[in-house]
C-alpha atoms as a PDB file:
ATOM      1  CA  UNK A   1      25.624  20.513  27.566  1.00  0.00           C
ATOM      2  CA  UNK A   2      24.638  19.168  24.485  1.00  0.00           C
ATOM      3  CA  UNK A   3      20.300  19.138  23.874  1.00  0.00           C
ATOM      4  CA  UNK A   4      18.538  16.242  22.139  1.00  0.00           C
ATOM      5  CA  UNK A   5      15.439  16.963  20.015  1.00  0.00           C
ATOM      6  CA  UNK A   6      12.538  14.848  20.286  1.00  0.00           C
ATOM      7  CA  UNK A   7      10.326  14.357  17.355  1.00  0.00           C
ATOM      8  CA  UNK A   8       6.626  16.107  18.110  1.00  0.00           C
ATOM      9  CA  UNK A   9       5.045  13.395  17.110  1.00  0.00           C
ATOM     10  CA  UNK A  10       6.631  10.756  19.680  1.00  0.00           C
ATOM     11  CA  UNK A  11       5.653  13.153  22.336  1.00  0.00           C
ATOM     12  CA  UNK A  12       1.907  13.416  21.075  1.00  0.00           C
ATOM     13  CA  UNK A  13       2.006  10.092  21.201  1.00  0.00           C
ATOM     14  CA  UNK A  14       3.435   9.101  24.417  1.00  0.00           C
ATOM     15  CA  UNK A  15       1.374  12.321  26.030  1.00  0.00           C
ATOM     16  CA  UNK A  16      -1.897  10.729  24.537  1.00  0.00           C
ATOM     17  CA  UNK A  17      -1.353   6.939  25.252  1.00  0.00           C
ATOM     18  CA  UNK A  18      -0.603   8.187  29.035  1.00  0.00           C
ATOM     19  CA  UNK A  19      -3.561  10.555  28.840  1.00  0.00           C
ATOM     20  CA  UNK A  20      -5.878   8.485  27.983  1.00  0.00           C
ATOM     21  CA  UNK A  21      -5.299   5.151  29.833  1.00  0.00           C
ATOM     22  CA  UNK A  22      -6.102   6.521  33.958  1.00  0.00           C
ATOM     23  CA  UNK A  23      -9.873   7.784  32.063  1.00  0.00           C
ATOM     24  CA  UNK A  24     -10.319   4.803  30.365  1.00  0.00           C
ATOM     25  CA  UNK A  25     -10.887   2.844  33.457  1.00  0.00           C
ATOM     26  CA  UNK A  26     -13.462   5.228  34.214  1.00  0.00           C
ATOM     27  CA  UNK A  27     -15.456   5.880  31.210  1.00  0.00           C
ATOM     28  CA  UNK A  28     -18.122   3.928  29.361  1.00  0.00           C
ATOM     29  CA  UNK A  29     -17.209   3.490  25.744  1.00  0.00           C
ATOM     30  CA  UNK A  30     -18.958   6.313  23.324  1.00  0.00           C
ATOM     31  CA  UNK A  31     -19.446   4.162  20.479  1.00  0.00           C
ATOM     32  CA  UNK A  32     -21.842   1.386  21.844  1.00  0.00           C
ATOM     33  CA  UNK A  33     -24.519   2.865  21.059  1.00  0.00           C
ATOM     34  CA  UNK A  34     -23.061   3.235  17.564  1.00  0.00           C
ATOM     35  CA  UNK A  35     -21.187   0.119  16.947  1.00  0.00           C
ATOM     36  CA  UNK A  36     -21.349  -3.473  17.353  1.00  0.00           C
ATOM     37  CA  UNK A  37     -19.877  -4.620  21.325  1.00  0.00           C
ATOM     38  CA  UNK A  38     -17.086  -5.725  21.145  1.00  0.00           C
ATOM     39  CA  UNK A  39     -15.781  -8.075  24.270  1.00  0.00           C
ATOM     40  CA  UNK A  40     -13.699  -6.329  26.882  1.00  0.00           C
ATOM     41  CA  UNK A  41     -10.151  -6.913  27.131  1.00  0.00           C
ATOM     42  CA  UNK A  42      -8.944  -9.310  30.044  1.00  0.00           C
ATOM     43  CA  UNK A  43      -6.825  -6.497  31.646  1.00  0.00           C
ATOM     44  CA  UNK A  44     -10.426  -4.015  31.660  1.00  0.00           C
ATOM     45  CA  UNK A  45     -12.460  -6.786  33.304  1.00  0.00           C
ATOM     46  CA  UNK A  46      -9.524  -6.901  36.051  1.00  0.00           C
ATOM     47  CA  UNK A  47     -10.332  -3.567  37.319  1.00  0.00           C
ATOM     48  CA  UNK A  48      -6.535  -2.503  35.707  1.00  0.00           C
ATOM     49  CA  UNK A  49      -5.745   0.026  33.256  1.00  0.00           C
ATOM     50  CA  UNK A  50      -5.883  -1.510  29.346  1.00  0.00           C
ATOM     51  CA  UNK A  51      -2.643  -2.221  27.907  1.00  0.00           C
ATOM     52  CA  UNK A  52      -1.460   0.478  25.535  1.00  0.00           C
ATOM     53  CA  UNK A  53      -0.797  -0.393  21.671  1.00  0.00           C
ATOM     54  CA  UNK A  54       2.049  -2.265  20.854  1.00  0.00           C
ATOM     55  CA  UNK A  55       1.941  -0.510  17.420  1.00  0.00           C
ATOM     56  CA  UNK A  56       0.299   1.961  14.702  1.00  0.00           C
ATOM     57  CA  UNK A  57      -0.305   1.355  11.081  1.00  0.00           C
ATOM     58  CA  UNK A  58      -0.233   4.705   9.700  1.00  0.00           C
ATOM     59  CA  UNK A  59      -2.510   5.182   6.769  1.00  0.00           C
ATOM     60  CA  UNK A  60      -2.524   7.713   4.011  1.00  0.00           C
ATOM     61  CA  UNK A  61      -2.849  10.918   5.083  1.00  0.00           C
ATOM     62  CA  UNK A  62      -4.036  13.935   3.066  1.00  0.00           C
ATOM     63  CA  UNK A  63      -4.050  18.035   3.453  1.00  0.00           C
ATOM     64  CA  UNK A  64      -6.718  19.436   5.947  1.00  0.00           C
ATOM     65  CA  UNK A  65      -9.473  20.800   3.471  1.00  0.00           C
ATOM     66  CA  UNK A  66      -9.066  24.864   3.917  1.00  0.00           C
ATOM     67  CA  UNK A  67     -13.161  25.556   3.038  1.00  0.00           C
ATOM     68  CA  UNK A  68     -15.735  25.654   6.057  1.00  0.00           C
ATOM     69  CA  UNK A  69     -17.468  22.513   3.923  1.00  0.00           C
ATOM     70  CA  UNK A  70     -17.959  18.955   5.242  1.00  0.00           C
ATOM     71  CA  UNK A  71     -15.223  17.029   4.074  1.00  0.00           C
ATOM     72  CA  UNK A  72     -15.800  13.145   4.650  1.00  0.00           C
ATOM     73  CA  UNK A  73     -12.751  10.650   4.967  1.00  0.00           C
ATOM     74  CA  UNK A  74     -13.280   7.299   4.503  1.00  0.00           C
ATOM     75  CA  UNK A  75     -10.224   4.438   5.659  1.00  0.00           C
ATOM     76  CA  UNK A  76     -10.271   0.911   5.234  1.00  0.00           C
ATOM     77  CA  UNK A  77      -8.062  -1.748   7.129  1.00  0.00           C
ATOM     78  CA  UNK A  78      -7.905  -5.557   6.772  1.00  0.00           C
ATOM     79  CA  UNK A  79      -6.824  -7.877   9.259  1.00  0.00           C
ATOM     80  CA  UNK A  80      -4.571 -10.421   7.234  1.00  0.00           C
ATOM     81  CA  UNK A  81      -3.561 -12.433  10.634  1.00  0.00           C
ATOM     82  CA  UNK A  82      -4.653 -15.839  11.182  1.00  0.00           C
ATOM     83  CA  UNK A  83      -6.166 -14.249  14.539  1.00  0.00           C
ATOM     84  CA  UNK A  84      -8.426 -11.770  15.452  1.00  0.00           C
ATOM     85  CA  UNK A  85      -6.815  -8.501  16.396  1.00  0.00           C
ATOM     86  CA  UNK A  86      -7.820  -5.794  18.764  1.00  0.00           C
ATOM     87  CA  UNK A  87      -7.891  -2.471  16.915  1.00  0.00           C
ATOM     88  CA  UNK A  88      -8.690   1.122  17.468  1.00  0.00           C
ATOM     89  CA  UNK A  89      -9.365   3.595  14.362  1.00  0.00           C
ATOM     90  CA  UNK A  90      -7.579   6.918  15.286  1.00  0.00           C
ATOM     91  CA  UNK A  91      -7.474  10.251  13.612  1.00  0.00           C
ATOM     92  CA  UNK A  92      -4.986  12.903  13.715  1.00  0.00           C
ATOM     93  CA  UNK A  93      -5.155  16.445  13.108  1.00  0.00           C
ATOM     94  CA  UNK A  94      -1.641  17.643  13.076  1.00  0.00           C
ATOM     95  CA  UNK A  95      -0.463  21.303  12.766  1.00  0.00           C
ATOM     96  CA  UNK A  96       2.715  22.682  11.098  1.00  0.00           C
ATOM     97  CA  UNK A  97       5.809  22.331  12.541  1.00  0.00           C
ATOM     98  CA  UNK A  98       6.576  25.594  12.904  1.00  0.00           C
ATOM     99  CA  UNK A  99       2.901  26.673  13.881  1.00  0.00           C
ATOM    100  CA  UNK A 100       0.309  27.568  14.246  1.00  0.00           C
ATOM    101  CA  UNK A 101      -1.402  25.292  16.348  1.00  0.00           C
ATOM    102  CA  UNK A 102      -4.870  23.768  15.791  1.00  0.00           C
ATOM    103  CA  UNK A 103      -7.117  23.628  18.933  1.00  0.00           C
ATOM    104  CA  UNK A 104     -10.493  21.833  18.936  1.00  0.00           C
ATOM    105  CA  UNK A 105     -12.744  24.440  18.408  1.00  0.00           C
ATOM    106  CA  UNK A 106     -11.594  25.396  14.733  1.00  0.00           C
ATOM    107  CA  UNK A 107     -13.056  21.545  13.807  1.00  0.00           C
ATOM    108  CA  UNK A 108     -16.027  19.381  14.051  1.00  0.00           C
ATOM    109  CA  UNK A 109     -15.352  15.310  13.279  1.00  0.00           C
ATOM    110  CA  UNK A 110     -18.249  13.207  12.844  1.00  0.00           C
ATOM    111  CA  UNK A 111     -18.160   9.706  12.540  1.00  0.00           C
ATOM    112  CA  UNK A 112     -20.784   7.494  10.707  1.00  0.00           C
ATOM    113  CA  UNK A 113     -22.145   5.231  13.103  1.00  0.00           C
ATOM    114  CA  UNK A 114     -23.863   1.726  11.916  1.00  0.00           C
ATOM    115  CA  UNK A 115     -27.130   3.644  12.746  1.00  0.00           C
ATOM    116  CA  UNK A 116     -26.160   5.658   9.516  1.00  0.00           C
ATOM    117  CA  UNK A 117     -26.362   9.154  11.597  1.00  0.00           C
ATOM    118  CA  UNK A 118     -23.188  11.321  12.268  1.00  0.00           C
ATOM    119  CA  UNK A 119     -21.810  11.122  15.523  1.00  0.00           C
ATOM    120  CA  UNK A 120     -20.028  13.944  16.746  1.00  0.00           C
ATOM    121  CA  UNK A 121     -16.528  13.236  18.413  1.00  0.00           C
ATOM    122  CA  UNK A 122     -14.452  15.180  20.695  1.00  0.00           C
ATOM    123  CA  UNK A 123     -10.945  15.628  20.119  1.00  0.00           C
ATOM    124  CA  UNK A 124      -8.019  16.104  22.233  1.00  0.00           C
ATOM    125  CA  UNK A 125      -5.132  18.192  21.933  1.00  0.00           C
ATOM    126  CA  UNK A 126      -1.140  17.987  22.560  1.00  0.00           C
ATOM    127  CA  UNK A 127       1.464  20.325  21.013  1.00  0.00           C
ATOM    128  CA  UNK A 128      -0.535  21.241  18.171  1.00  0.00           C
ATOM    129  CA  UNK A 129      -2.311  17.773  17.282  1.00  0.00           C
ATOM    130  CA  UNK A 130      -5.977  17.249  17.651  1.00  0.00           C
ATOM    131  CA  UNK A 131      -6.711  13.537  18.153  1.00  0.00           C
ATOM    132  CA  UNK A 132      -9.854  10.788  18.601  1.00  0.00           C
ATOM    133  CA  UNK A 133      -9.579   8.811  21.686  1.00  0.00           C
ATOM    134  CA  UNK A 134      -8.514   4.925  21.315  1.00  0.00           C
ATOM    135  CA  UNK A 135     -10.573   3.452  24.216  1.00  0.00           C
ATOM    136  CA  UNK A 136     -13.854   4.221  23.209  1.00  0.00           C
ATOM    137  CA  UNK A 137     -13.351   2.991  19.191  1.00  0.00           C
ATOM    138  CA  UNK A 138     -11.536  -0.028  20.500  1.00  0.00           C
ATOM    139  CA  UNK A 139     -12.943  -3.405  19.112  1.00  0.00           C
ATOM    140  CA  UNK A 140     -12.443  -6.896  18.073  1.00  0.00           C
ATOM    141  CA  UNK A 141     -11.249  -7.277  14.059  1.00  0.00           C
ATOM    142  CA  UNK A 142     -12.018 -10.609  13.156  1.00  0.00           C
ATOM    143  CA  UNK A 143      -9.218 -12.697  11.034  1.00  0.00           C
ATOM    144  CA  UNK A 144      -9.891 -12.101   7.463  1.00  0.00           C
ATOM    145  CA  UNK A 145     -12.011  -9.020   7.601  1.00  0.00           C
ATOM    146  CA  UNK A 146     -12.237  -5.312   6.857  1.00  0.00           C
ATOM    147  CA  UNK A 147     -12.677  -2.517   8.593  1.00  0.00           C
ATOM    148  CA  UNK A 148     -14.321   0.354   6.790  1.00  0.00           C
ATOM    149  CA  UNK A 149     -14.678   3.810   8.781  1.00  0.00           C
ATOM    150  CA  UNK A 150     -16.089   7.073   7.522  1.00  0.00           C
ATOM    151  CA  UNK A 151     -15.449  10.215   9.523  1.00  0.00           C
ATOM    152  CA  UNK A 152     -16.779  13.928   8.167  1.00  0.00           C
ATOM    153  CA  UNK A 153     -14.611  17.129   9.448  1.00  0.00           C
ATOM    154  CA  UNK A 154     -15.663  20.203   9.260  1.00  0.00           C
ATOM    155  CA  UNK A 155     -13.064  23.275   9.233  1.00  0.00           C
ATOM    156  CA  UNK A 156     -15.143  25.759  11.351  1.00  0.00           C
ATOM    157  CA  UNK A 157     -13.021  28.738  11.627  1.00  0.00           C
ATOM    158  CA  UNK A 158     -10.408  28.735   9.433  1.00  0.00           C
ATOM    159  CA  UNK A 159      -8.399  28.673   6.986  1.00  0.00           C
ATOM    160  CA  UNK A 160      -6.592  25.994   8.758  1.00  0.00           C
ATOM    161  CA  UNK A 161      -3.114  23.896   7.549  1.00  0.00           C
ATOM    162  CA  UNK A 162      -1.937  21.008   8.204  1.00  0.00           C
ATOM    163  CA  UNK A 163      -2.636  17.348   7.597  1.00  0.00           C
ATOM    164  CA  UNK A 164      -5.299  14.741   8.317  1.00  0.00           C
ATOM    165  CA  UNK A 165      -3.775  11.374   9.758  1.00  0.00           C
ATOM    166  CA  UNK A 166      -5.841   8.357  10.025  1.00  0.00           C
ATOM    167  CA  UNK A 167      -4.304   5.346  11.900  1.00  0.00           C
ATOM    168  CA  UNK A 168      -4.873   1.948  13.694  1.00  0.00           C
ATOM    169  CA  UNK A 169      -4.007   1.387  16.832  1.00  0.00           C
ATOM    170  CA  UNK A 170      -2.986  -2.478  17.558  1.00  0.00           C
ATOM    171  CA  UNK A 171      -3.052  -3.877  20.534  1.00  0.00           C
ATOM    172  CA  UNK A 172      -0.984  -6.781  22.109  1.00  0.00           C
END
């Protein structure tokens, strides 16, 4: 019988859409205390689980720094549709194909709330890729404007390889 490969990375994916939908029903979003509200999708006010993103816009990704020093990353992303779009800034922290694996506790990301103080973010993991949750950074990009988001990462036990993968999220 013949075996089909799967990329990693569509599993990460599908594991952390799936993963994080049942919570976000039940979780208050992190960054309100850090971030302008943004209005609740229809679906959320309906007591059902938010729609997952229809798509990602992968942005340019770079090497995970291999020093124990803060390392800041800073992404931009315009909305060039007529409409507003709902968005979610995402970071990925993926591992070597071949190993080995990155867990959570080798990093510290920090993301630079409107307050101007770092706010520390957890990360999850699936098959080697550390990731920022969508539901809580979800928010309303107006037509015409830019996103800017700044994010510091510390590699606390290391040396670590592998790449740093910031993306948006869009939603439907």
């Amino acid at each position: 019988m013949p075996t089909r490969t799967i990329p990693r990375r569509v599993l990460v994916l599908t594991a952390a859409a799936l993963a994080v939908l049942p919570a976000a029903a039940l979780t208050a979003p992190a960054r309100a205390a850090s971030a302008p509200p943004a209005s609740a999708p229809p679906a959320a006010t309906a007591g059902r689980a938010p729609a997952a993103p229809v798509r990602f816009v992968d942005l340019p990704e770079s090497a995970l720094p291999t020093d124990r020093a803060p390392h800041e990353i800073t992404f931009m992303y315009r909305n060039d549709t007529p409409t507003g779009q709902t968005i979610a800034p995402q970071i990925l922290l993926e591992s070597p194909d071949r190993g080995p694996y990155l867990s959570p506790s080798d990093f510290r990301l920090e993301l630079l709330g409107t307050d101007g103080h770092w706010h520390t973010l957890p990360l999850g993991n699936q098959t080697g890729t550390l990731y920022t949750s969508l539901t809580p950074a979800k928010l309303v990009l107006h037509s015409g404007h830019t996103l800017t988001e700044s994010y510091r990462l510390t590699v606390l036990h290391g040396p670590a390889r592998g790449t740093v993968e910031p993306r948006i999220a869009i939603y439907a």
